[in-house]
C-alpha atoms as a PDB file:
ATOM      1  CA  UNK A   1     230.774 -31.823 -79.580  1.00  0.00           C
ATOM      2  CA  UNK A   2     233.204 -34.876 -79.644  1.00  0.00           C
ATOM      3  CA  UNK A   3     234.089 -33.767 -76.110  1.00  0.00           C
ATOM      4  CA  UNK A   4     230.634 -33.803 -74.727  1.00  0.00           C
ATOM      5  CA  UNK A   5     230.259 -36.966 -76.287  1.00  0.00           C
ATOM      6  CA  UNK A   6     232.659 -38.440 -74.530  1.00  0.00           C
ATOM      7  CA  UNK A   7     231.861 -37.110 -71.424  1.00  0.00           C
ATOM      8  CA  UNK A   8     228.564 -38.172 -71.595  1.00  0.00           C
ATOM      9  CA  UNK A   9     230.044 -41.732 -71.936  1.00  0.00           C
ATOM     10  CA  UNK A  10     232.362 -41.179 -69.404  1.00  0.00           C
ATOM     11  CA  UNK A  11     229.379 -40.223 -66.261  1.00  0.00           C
ATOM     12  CA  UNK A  12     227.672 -43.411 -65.779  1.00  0.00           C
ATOM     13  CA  UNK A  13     230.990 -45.604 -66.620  1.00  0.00           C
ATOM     14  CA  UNK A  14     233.094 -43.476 -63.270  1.00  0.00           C
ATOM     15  CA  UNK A  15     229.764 -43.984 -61.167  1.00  0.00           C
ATOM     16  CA  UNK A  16     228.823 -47.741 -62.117  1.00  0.00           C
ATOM     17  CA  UNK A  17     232.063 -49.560 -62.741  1.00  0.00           C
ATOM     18  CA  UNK A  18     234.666 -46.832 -60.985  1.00  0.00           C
ATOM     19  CA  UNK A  19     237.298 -44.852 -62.180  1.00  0.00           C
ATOM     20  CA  UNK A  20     240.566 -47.103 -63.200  1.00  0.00           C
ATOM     21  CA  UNK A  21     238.064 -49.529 -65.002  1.00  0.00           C
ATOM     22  CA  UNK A  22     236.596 -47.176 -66.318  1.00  0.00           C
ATOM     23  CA  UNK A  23     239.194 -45.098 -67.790  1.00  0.00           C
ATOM     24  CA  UNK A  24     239.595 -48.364 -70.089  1.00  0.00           C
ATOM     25  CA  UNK A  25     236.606 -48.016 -71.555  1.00  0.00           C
ATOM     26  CA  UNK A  26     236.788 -44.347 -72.491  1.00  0.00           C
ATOM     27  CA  UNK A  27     238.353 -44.810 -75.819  1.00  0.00           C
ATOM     28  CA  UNK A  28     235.849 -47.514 -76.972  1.00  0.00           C
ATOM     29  CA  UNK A  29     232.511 -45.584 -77.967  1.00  0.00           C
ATOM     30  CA  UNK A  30     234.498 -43.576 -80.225  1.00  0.00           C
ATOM     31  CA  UNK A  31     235.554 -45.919 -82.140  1.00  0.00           C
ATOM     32  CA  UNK A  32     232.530 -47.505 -82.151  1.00  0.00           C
ATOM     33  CA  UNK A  33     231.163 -44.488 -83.472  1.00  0.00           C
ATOM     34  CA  UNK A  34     233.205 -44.141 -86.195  1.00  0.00           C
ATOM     35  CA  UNK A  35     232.919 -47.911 -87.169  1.00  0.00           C
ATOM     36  CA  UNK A  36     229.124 -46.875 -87.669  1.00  0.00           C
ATOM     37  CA  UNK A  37     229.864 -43.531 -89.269  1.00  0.00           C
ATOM     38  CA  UNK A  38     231.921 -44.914 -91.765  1.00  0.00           C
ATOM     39  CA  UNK A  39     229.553 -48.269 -92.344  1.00  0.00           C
ATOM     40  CA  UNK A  40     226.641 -45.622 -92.928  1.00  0.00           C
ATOM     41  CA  UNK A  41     228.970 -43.538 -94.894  1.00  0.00           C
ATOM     42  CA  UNK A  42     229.404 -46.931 -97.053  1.00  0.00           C
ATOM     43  CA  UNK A  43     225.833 -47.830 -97.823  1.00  0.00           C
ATOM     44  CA  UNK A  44     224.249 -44.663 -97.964  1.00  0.00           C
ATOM     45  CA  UNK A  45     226.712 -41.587 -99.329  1.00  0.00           C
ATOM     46  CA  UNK A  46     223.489 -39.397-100.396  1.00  0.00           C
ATOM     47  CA  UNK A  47     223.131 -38.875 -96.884  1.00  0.00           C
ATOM     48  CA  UNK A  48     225.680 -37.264 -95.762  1.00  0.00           C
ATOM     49  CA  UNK A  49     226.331 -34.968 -99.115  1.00  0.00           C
ATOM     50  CA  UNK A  50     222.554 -33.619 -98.237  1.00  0.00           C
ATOM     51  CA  UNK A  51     223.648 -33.148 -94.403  1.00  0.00           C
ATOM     52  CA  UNK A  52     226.661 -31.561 -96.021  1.00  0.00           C
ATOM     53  CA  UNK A  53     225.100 -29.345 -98.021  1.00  0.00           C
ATOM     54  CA  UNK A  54     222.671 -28.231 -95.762  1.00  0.00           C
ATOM     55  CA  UNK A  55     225.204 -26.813 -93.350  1.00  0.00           C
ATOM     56  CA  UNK A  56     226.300 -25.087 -95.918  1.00  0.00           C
ATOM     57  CA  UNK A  57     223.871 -23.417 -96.909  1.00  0.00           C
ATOM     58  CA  UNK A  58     223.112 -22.697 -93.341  1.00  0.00           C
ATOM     59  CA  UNK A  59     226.096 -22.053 -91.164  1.00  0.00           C
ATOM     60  CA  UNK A  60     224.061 -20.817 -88.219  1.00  0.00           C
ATOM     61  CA  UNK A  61     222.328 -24.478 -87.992  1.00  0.00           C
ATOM     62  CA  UNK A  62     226.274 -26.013 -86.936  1.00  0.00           C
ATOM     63  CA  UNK A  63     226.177 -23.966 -84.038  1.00  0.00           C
ATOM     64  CA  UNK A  64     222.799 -24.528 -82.946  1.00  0.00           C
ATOM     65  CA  UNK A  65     222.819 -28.236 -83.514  1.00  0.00           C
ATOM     66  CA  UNK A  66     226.382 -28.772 -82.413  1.00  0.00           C
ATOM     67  CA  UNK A  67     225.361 -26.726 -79.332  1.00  0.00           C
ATOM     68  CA  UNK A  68     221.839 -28.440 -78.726  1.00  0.00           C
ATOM     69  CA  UNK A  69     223.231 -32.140 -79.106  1.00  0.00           C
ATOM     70  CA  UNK A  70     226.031 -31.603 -76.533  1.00  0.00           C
ATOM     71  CA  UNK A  71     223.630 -30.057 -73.837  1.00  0.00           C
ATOM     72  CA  UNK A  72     221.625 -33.164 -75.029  1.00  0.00           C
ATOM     73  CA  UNK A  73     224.525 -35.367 -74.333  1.00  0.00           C
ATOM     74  CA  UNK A  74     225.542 -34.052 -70.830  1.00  0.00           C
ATOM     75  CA  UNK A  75     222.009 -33.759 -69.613  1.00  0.00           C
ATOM     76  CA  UNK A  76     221.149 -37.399 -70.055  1.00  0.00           C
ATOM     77  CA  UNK A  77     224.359 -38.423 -69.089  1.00  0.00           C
ATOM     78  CA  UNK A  78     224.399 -37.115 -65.833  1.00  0.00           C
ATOM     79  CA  UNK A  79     220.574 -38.496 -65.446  1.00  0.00           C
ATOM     80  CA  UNK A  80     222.252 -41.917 -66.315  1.00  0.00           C
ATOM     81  CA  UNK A  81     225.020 -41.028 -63.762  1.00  0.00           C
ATOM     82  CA  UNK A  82     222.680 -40.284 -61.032  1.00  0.00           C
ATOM     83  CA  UNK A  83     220.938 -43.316 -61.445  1.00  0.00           C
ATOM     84  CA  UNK A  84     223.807 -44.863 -60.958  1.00  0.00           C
ATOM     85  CA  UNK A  85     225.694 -42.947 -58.043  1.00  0.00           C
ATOM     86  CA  UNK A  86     222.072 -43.542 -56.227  1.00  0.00           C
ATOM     87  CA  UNK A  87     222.419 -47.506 -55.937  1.00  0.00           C
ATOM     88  CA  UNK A  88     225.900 -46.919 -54.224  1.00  0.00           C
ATOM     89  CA  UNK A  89     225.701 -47.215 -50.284  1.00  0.00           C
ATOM     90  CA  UNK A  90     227.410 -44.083 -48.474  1.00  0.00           C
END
């Protein structure tokens, strides 16, 4: 999922702002992401340990959501891309 993540990120940035700039910026929303994770993590523990433990209790659901969120990802990604790639003069 991490990988379709960044992916997803990675579309629109090579179509609006080209690939060597780009390629800068690659690294960034993870971090970001775990800065938020980890703030959330912080405030609100309960929240993951019922996340947690609902996985567990349901192993099927990690495939299904893990599966479902990275389609999610790389379908609105390349939207975003298009968008993009479509302002660009040929």
């Amino acid at each position: 999922m991490l990988f379709c993540f960044l992916v997803s990120v990675q579309f629109p940035l090579y179509f609006s702002i080209g690939f060597s700039k780009a390629s800068m910026f690659t690294a960034l929303p993870v971090v970001i992401l775990i800065i938020i994770v980890s703030a959330i993590a912080k405030t609100n523990p309960n929240l993951f340990a019922r996340t947690v433990s609902f996985f567990i209790h349901n192993h099927y659901m990690i495939w299904i959501a893990g599966l479902g969120t990275s389609l999610a990802f790389l379908a609105i990604s390349m939207l975003v891309a298009i968008g993009f790639y479509g302002k660009h003069d040929l």
